[in-house]
C-alpha atoms as a PDB file:
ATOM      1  CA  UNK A   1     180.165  20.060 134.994  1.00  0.00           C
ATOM      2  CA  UNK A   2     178.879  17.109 136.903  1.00  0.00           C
ATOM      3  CA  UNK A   3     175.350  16.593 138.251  1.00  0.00           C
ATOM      4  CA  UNK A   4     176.963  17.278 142.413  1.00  0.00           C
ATOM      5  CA  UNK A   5     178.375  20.792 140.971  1.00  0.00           C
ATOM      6  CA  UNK A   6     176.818  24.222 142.169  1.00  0.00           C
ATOM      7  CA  UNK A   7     175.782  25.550 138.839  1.00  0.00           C
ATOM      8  CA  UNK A   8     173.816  28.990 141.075  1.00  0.00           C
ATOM      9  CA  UNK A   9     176.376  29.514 143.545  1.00  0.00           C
ATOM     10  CA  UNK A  10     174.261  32.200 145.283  1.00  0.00           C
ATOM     11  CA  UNK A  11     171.342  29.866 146.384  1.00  0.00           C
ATOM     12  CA  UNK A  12     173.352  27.109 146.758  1.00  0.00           C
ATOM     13  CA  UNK A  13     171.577  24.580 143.775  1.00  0.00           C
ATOM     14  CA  UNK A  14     173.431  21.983 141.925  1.00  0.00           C
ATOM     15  CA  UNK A  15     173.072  21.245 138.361  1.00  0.00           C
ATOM     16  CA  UNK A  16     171.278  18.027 139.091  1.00  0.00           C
ATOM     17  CA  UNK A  17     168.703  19.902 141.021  1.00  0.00           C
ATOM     18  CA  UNK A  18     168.150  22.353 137.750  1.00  0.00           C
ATOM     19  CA  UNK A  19     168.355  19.018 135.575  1.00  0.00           C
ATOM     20  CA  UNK A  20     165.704  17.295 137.603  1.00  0.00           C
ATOM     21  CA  UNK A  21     163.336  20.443 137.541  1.00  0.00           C
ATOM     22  CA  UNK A  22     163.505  20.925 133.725  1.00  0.00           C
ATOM     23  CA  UNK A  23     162.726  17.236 133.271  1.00  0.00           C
ATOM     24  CA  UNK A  24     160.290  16.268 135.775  1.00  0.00           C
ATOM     25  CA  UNK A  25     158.279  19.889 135.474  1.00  0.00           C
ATOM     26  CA  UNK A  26     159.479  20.069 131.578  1.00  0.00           C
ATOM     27  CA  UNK A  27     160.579  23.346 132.020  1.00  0.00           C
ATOM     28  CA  UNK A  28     161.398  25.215 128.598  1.00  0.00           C
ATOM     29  CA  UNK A  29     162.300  28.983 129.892  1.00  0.00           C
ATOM     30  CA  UNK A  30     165.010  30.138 132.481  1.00  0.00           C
ATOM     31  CA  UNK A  31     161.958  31.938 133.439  1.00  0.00           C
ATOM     32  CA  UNK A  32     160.216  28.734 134.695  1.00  0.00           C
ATOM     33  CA  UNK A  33     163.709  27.378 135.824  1.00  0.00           C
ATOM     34  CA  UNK A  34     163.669  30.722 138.285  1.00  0.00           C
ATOM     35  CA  UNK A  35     160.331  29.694 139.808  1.00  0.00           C
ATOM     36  CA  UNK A  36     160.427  26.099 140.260  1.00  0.00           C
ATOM     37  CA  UNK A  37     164.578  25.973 141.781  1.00  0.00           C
ATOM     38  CA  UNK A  38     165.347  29.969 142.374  1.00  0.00           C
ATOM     39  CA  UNK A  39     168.463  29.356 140.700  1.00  0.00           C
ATOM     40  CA  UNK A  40     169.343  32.717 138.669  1.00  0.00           C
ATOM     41  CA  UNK A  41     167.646  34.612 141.025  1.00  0.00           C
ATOM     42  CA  UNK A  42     170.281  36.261 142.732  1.00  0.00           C
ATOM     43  CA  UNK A  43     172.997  37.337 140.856  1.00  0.00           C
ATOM     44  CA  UNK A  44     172.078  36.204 137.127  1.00  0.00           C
ATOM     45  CA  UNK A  45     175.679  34.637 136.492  1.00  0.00           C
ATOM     46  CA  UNK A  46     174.375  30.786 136.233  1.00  0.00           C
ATOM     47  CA  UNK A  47     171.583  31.699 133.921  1.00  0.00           C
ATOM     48  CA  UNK A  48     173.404  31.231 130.515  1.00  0.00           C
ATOM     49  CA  UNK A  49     174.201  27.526 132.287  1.00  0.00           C
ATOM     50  CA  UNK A  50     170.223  27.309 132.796  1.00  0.00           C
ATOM     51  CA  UNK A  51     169.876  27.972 128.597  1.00  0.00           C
ATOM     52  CA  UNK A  52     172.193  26.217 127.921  1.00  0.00           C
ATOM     53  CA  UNK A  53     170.534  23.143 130.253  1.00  0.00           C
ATOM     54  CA  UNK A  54     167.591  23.694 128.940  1.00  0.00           C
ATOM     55  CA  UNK A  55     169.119  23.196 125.409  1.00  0.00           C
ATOM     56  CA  UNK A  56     170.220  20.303 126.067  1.00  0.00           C
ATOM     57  CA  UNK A  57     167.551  18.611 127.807  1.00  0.00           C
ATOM     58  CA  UNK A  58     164.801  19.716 125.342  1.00  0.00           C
ATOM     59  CA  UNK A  59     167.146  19.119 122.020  1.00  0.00           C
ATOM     60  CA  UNK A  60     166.584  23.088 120.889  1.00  0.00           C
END
């Protein structure tokens, strides 16, 4: 998936925009990832993308 790809589909919020929260809030819960972008808010089907984003960016 590339940074310009909808990861949430329902609010309309790319996987940059996720990446960019996590990093520049440093974001360690889909929880937090919720509050700061909305993403996984909706529908819930982007928040195993938002783990596994936040896996990646914080090396857990």
């Amino acid at each position: 998936m590339e940074r310009d790809d909808i990861l949430c589909t329902c609010m309309d919020i790319t996987k940059g925009e996720v990446e960019d929260a996590i990093k520049e809030k440093k974001l360690t819960t889909v929880e937090q990832v919720q509050d700061e972008t909305e993403a996984g808010t909706v529908c819930g089907s982007c928040v195993d993308d938002i783990y596994l984003l936040l896996e990646e960016i914080n090396g857990e």
